[in-house]
C-alpha atoms as a PDB file:
ATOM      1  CA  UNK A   1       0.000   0.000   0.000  1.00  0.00           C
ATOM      2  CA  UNK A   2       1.407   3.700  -1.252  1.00  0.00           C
ATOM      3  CA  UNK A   3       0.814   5.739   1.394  1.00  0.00           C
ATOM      4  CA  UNK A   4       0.072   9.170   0.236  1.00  0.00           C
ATOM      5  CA  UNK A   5       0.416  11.009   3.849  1.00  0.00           C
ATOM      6  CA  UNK A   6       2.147  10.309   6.892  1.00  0.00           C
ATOM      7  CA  UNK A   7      -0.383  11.287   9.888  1.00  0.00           C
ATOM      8  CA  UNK A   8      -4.139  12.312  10.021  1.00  0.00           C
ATOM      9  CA  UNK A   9      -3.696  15.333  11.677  1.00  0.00           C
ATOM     10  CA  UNK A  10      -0.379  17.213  10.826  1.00  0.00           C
ATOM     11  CA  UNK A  11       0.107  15.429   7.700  1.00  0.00           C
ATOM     12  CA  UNK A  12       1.145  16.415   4.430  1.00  0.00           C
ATOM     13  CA  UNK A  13      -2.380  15.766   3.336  1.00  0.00           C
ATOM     14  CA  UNK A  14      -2.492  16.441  -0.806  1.00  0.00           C
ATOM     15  CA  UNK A  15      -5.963  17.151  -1.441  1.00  0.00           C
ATOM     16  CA  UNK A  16      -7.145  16.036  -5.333  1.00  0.00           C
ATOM     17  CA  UNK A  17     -10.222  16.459  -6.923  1.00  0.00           C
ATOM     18  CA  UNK A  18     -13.253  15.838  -5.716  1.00  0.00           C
ATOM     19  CA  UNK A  19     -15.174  12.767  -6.806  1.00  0.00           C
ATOM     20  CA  UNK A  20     -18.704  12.835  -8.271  1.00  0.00           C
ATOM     21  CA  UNK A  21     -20.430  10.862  -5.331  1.00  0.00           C
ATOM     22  CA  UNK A  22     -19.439   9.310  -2.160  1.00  0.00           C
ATOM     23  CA  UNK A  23     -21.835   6.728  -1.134  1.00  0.00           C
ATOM     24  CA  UNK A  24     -19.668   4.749   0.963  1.00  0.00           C
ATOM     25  CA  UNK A  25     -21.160   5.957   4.255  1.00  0.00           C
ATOM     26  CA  UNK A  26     -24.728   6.343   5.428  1.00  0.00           C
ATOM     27  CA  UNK A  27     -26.721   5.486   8.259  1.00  0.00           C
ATOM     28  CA  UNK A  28     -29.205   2.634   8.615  1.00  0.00           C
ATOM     29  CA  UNK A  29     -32.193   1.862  10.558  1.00  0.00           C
ATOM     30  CA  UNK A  30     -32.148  -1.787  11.401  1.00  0.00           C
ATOM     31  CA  UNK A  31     -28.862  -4.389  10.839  1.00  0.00           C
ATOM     32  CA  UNK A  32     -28.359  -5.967   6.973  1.00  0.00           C
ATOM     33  CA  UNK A  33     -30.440  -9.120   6.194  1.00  0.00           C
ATOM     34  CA  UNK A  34     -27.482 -11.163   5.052  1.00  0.00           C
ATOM     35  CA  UNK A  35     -24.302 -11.744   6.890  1.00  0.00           C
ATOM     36  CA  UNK A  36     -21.799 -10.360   4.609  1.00  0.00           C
ATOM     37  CA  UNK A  37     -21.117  -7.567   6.921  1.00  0.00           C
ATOM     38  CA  UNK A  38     -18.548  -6.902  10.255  1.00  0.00           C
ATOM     39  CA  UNK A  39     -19.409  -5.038  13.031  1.00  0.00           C
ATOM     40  CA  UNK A  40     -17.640  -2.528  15.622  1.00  0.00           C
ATOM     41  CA  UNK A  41     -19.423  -2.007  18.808  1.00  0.00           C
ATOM     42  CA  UNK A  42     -18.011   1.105  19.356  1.00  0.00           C
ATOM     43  CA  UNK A  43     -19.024   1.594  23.042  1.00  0.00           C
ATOM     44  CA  UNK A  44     -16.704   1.505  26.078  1.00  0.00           C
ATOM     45  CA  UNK A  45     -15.091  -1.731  26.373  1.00  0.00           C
ATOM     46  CA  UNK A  46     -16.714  -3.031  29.846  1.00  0.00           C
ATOM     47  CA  UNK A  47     -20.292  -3.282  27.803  1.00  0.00           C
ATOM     48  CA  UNK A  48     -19.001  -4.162  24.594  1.00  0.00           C
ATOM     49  CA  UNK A  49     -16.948  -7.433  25.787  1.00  0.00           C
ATOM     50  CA  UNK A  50     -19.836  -8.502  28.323  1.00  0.00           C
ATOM     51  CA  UNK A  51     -22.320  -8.935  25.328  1.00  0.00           C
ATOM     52  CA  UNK A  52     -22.938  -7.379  21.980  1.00  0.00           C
ATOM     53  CA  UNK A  53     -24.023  -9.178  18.665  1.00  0.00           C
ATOM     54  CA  UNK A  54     -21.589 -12.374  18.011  1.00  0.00           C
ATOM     55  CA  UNK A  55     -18.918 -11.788  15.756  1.00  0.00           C
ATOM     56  CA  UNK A  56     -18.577  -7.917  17.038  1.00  0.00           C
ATOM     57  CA  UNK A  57     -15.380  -6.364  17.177  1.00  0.00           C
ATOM     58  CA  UNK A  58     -14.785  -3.810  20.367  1.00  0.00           C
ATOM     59  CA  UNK A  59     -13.067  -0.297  19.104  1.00  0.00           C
ATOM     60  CA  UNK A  60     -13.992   2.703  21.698  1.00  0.00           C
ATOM     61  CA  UNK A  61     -12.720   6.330  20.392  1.00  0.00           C
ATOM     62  CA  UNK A  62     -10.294   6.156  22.851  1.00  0.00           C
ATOM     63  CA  UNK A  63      -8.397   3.557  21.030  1.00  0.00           C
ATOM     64  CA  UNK A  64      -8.029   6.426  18.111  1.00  0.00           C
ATOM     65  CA  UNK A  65      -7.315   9.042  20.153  1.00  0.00           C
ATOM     66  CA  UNK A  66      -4.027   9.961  21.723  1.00  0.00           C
ATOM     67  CA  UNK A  67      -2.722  12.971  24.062  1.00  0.00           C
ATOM     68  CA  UNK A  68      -4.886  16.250  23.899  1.00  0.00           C
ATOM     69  CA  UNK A  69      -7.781  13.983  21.495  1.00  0.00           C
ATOM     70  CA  UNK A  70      -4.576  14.257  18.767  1.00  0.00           C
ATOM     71  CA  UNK A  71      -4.738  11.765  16.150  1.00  0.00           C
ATOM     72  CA  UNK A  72      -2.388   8.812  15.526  1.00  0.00           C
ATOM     73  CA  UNK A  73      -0.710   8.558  12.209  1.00  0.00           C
ATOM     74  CA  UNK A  74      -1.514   6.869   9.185  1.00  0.00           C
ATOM     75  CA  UNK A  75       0.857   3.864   9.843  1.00  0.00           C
ATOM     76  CA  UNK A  76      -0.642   3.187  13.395  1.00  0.00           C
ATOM     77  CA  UNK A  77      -4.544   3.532  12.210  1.00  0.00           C
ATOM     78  CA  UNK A  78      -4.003   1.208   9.456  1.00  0.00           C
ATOM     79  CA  UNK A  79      -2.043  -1.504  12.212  1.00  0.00           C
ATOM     80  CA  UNK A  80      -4.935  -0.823  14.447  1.00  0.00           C
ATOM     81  CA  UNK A  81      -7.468  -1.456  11.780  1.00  0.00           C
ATOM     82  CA  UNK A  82      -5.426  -5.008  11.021  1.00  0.00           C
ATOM     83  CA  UNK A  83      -5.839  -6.009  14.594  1.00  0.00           C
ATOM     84  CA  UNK A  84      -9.612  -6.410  14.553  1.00  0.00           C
ATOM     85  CA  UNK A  85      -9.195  -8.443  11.238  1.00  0.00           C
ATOM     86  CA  UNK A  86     -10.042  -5.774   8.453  1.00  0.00           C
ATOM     87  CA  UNK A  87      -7.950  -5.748   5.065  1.00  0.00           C
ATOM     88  CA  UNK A  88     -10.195  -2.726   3.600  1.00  0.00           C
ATOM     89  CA  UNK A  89     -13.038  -4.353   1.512  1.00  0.00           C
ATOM     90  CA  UNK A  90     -15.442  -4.912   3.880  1.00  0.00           C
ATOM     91  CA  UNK A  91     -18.634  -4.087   4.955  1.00  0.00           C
ATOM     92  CA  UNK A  92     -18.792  -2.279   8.528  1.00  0.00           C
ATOM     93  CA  UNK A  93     -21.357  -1.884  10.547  1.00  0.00           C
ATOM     94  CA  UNK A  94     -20.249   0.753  13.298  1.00  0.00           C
ATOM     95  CA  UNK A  95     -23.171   0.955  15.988  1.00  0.00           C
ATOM     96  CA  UNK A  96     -23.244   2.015  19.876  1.00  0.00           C
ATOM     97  CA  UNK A  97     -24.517   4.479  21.732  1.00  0.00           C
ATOM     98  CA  UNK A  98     -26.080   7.224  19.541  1.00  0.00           C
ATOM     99  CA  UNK A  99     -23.546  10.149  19.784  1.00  0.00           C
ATOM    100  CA  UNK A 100     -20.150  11.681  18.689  1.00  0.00           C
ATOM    101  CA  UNK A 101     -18.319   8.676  19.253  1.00  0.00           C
ATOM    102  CA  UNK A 102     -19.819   5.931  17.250  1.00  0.00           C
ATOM    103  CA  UNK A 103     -19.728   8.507  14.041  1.00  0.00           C
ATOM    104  CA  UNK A 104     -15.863   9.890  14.866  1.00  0.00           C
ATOM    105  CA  UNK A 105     -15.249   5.809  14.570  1.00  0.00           C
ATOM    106  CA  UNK A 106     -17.488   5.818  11.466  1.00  0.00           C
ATOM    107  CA  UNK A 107     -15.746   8.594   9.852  1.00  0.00           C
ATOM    108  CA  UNK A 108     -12.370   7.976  10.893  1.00  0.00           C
ATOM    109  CA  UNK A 109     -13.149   4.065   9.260  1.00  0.00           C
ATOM    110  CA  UNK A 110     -14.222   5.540   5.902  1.00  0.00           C
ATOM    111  CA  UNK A 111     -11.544   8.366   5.774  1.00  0.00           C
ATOM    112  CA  UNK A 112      -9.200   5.759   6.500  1.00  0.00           C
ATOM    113  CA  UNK A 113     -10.574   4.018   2.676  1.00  0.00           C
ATOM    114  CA  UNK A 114     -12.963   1.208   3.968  1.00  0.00           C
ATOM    115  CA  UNK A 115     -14.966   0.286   1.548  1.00  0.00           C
ATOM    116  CA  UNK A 116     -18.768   0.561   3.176  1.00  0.00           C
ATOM    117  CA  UNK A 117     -19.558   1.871   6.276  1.00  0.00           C
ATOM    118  CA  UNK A 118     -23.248   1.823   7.893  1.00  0.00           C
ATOM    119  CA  UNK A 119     -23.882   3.406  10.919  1.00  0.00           C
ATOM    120  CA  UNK A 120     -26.663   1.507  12.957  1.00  0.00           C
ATOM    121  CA  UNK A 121     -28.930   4.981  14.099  1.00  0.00           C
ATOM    122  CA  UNK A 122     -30.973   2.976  17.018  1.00  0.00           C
ATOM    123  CA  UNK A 123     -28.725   3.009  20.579  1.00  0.00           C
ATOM    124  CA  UNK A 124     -27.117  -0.992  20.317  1.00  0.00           C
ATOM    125  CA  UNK A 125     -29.002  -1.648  23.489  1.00  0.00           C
ATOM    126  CA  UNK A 126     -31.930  -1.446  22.069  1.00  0.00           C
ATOM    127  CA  UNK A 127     -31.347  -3.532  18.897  1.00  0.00           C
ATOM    128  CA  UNK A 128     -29.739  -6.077  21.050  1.00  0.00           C
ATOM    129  CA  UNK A 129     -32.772  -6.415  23.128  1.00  0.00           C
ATOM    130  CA  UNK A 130     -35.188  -6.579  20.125  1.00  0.00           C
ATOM    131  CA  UNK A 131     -33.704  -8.345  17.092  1.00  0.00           C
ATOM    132  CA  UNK A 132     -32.582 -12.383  16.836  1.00  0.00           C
ATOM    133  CA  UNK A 133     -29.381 -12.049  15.928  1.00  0.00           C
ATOM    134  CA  UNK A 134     -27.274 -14.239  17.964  1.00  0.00           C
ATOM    135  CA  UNK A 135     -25.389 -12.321  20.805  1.00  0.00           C
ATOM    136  CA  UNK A 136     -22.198 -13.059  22.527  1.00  0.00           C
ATOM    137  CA  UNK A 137     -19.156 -11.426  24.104  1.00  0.00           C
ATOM    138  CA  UNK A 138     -16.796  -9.009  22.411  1.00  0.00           C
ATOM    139  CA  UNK A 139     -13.843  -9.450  21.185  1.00  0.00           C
ATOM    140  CA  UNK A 140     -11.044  -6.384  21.524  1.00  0.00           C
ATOM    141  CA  UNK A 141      -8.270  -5.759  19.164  1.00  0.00           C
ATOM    142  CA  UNK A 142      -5.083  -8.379  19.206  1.00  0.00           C
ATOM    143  CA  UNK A 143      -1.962  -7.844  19.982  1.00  0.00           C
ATOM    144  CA  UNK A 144      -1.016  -8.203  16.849  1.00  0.00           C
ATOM    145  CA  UNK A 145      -2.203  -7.802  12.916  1.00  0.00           C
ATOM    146  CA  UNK A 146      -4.972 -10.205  11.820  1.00  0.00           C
ATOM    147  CA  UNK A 147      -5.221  -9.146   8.364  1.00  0.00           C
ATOM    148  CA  UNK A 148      -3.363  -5.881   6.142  1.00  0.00           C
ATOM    149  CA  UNK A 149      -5.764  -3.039   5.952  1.00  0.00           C
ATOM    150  CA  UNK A 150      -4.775  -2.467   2.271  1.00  0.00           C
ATOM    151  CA  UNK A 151      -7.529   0.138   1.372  1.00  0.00           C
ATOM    152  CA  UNK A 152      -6.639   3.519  -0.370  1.00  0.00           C
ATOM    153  CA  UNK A 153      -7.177   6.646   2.213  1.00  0.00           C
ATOM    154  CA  UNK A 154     -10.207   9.275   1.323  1.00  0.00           C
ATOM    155  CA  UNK A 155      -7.727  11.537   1.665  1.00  0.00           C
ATOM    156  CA  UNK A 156      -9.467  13.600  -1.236  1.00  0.00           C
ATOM    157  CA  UNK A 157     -11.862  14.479   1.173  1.00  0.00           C
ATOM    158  CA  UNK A 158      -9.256  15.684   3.833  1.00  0.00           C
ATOM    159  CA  UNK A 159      -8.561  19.478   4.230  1.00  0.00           C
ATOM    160  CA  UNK A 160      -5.780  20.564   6.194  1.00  0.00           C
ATOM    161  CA  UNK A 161      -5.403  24.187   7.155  1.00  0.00           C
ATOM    162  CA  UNK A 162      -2.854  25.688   5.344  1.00  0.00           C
ATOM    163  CA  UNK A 163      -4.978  24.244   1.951  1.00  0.00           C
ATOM    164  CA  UNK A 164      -7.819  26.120   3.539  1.00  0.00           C
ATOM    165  CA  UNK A 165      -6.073  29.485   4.017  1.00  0.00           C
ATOM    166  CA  UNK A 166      -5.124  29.276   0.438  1.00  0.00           C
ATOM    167  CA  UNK A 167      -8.610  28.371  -1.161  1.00  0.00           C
ATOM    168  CA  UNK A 168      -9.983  31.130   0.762  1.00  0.00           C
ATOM    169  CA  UNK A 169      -6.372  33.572  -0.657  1.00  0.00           C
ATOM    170  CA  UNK A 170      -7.609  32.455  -4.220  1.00  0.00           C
ATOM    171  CA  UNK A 171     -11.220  33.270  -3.372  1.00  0.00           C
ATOM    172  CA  UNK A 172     -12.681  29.809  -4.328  1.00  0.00           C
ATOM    173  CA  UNK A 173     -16.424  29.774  -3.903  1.00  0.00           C
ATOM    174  CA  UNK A 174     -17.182  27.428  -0.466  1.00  0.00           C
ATOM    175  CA  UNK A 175     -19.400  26.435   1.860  1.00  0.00           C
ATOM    176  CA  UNK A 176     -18.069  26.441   5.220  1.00  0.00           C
ATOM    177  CA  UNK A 177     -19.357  25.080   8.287  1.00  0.00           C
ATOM    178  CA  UNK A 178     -18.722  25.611  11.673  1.00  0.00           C
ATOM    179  CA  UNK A 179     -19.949  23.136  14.276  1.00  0.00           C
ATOM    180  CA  UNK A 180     -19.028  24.495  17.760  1.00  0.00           C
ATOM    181  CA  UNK A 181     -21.406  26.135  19.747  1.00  0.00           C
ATOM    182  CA  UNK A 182     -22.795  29.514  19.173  1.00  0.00           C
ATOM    183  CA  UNK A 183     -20.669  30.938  22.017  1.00  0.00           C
ATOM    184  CA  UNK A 184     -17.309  29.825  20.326  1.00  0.00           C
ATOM    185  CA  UNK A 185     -18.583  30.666  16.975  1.00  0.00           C
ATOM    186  CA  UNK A 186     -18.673  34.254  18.247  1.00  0.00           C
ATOM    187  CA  UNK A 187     -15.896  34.265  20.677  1.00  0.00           C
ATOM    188  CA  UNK A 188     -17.705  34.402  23.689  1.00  0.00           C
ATOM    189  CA  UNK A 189     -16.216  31.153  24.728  1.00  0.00           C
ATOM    190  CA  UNK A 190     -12.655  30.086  24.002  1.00  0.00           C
ATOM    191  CA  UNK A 191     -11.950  26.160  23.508  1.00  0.00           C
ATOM    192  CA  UNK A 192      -8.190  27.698  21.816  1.00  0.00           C
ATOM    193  CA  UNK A 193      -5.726  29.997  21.372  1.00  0.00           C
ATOM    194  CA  UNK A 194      -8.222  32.260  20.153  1.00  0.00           C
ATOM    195  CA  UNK A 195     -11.946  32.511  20.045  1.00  0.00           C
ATOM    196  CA  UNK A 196     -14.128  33.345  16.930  1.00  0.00           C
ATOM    197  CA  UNK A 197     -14.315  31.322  13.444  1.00  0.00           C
ATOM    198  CA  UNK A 198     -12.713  31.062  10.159  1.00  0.00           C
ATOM    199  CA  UNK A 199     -13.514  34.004   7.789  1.00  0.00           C
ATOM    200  CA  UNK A 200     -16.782  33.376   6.070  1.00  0.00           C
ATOM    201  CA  UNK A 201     -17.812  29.876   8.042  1.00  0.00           C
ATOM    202  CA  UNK A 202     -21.452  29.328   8.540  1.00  0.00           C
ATOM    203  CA  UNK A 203     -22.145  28.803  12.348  1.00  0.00           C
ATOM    204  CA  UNK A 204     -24.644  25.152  12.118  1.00  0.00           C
ATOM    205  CA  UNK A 205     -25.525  23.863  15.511  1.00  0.00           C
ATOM    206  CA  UNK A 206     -23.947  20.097  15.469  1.00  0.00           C
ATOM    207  CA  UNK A 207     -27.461  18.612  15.987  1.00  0.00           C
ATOM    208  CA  UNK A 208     -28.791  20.724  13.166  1.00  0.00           C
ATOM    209  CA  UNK A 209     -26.534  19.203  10.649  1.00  0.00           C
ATOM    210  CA  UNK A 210     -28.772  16.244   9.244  1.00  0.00           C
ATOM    211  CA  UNK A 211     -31.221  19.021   8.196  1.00  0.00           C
ATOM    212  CA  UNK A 212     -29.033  20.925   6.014  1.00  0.00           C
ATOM    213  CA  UNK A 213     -29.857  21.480   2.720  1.00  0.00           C
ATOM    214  CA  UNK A 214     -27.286  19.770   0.178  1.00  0.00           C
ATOM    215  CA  UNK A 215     -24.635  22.800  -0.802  1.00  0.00           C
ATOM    216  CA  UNK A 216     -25.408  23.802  -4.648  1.00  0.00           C
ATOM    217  CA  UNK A 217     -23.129  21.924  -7.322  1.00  0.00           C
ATOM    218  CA  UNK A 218     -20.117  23.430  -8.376  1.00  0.00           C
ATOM    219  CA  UNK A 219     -19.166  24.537  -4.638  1.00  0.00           C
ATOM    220  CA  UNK A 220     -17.331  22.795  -2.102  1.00  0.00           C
ATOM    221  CA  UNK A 221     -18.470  22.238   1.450  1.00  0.00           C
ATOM    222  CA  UNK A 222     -15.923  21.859   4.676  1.00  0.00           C
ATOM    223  CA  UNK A 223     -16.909  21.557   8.025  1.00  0.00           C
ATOM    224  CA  UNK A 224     -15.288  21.535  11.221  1.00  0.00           C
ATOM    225  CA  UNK A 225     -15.386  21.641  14.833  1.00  0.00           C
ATOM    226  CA  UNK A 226     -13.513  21.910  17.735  1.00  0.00           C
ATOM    227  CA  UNK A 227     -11.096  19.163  16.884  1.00  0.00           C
ATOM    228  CA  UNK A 228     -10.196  16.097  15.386  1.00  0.00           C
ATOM    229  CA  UNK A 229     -12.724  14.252  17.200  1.00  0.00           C
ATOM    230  CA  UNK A 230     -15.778  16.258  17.154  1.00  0.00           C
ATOM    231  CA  UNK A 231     -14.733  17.610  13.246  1.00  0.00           C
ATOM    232  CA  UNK A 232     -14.777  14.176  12.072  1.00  0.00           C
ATOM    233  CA  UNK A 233     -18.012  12.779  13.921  1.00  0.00           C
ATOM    234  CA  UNK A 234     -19.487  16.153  12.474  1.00  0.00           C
ATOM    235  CA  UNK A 235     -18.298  15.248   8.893  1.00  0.00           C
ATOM    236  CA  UNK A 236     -19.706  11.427   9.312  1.00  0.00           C
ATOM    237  CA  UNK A 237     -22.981  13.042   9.775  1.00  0.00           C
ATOM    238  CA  UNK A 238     -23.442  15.142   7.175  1.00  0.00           C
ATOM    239  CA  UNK A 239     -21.240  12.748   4.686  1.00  0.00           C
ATOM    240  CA  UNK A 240     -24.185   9.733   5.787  1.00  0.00           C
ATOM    241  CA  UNK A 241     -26.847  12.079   4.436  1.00  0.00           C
ATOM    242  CA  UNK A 242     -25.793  13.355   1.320  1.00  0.00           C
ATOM    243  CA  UNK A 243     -24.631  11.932  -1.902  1.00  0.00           C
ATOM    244  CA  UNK A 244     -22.058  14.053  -2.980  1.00  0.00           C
ATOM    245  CA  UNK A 245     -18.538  14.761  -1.435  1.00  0.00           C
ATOM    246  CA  UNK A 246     -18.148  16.551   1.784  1.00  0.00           C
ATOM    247  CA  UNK A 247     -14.461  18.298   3.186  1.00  0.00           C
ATOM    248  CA  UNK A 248     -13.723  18.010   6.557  1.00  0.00           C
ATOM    249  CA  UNK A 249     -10.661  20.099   8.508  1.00  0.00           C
ATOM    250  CA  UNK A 250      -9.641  17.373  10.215  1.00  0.00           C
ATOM    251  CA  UNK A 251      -7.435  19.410  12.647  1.00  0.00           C
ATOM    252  CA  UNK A 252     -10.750  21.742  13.606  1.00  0.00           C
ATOM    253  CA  UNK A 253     -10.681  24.859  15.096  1.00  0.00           C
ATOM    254  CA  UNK A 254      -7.835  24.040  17.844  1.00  0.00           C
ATOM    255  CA  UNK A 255      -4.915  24.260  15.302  1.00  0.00           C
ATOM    256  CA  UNK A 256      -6.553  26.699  13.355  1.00  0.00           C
ATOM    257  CA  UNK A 257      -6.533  29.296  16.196  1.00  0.00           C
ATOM    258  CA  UNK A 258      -2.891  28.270  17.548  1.00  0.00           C
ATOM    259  CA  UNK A 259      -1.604  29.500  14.300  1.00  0.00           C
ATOM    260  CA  UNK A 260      -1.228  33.219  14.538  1.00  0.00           C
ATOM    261  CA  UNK A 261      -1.092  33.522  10.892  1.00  0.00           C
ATOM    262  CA  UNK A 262      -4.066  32.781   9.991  1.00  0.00           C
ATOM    263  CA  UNK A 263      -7.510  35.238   9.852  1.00  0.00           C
ATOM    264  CA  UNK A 264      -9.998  34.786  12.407  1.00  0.00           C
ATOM    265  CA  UNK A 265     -13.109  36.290  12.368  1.00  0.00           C
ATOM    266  CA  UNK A 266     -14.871  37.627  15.649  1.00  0.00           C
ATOM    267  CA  UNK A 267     -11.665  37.153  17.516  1.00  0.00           C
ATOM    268  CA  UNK A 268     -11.508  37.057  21.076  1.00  0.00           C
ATOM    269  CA  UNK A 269      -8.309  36.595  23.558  1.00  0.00           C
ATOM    270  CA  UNK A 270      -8.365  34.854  26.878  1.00  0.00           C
ATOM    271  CA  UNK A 271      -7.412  38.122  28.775  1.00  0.00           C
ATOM    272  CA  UNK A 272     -11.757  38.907  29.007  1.00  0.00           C
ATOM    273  CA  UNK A 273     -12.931  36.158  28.259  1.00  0.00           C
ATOM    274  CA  UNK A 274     -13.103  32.084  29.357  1.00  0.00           C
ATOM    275  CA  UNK A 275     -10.651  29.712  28.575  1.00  0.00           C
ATOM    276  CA  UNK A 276     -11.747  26.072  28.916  1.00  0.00           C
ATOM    277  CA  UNK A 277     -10.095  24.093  26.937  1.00  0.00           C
ATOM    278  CA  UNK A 278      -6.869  23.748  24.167  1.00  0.00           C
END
């Protein structure tokens, strides 16, 4: 496997042009009628190795995440995808708890190249006490690779944010959206360096994403949020509803603001106003 970028998060990320459709990824309301799929229960370990539906693979977000919610690289996601026994091609059902975590997994997965990814909507619970499918305990990671995850990264659909700065230089037409809450969007809470938002982003409210109307052909959209983790769940969400391509600035806001270079709208300090979080 050529691969094109050595991290997720700092990464040398080339973006290339964007592909007609991306259908890979979209949420479903019950679990496939055949078997041809795999499953990640992607809630905390204790539940998902006690009982979830037999054959289920346990991957929490904190298996993805490292210090400060930073990604791992490239090289370590695709080893960690090869220790619960996917190559790439598969079918993946990621389901859990409904919430930020089960679609970071989901997004991260299908950035990452794999081929389908469904996200189960319903809480697991519930499906687990309703359906037949066979149930059993869950099986973590090994301690080693099961299989070569040998799929080709998304990585078309990665922006980082120096690529950003110069589409918005060169004036390109885009849609950008803007995930925190209202009082980040605006400053009036700082989760950063800085407080504010990217010149020109659209403030959406994270739970109002599903109802967005699809962004007219011909222009880009690229959405973050605070960071990697919530950016990327943000990005599953919208990417599950629509049929065309959707950008995602996979190192959020938080990098964004550290870099004193770059234009913030709306900016705030830390001197007047409340720092939680960077």
């Amino acid at each position: 496997m050529v691969i094109r970028f050595a991290t997720l998060c700092c990464l040398g990320l080339v973006a290339l042009s964007l592909q007609a459709a991306e259908t890979g990824l979209r949420f479903i309301d019950r679990l496939p009628g055949d078997d041809s799929w795999r499953m990640l229960d992607t809630r905390p370990h204790s539940q998902c190795e006690k009982r979830t539906i037999k054959g289920g693979r346990c991957l929490a977000a904190s298996d993805l995440l490292g210090h400060s919610g930073r990604l791992p690289s490239l090289r370590d996601i695709v080893w960690l995808l090869g220790t619960l026994g996917l190559k790439g091609d598969e079918t993946v059902v990621v389901a859990g708890q409904t919430g930020a975590a089960r679609d970071f997994i989901a997004g991260l997965l299908y950035l990452a190249g794999q081929k389908q990814v469904l996200v189960l909507q319903p809480p697991l619970s519930r499906v687990m006490s309703g359906t037949t499918v066979p149930l059993d305990m869950g099986r973590t990671r090994s301690m080693s690779r099961e299989q070569h995850y040998v799929a080709r990264p998304r990585d078309h659909l990665i922006v980082l944010r120096r690529e950003l700065q110069r589409r918005l230089v060169q004036q390109e037409v885009l849609r950008l959206l803007d995930v925190r809450s209202q009082a980040e969007y605006w400053g009036e809470q700082i989760r950063g360096w800085r407080g504010g938002h990217i010149p020109g982003a659209e403030f959406v409210a994270s739970l109002d994403v599903l109802s967005l109307r699809p962004t007219q052909a011909g222009v880009s959209t690229v959405i973050y949020g605070h960071g990697p983790f919530e950016s990327i769940a943000a990005f599953a969400r919208l990417q599950g509803q629509w049929s065309g391509p959707v950008q995602v600035l996979i190192e959020g806001w938080r990098a964004w603001s550290a870099d004193a270079t770059l234009p913030v709208d709306a900016e705030t300090y830390n001197d007047n106003k409340t720092l939680i979080d960077s």
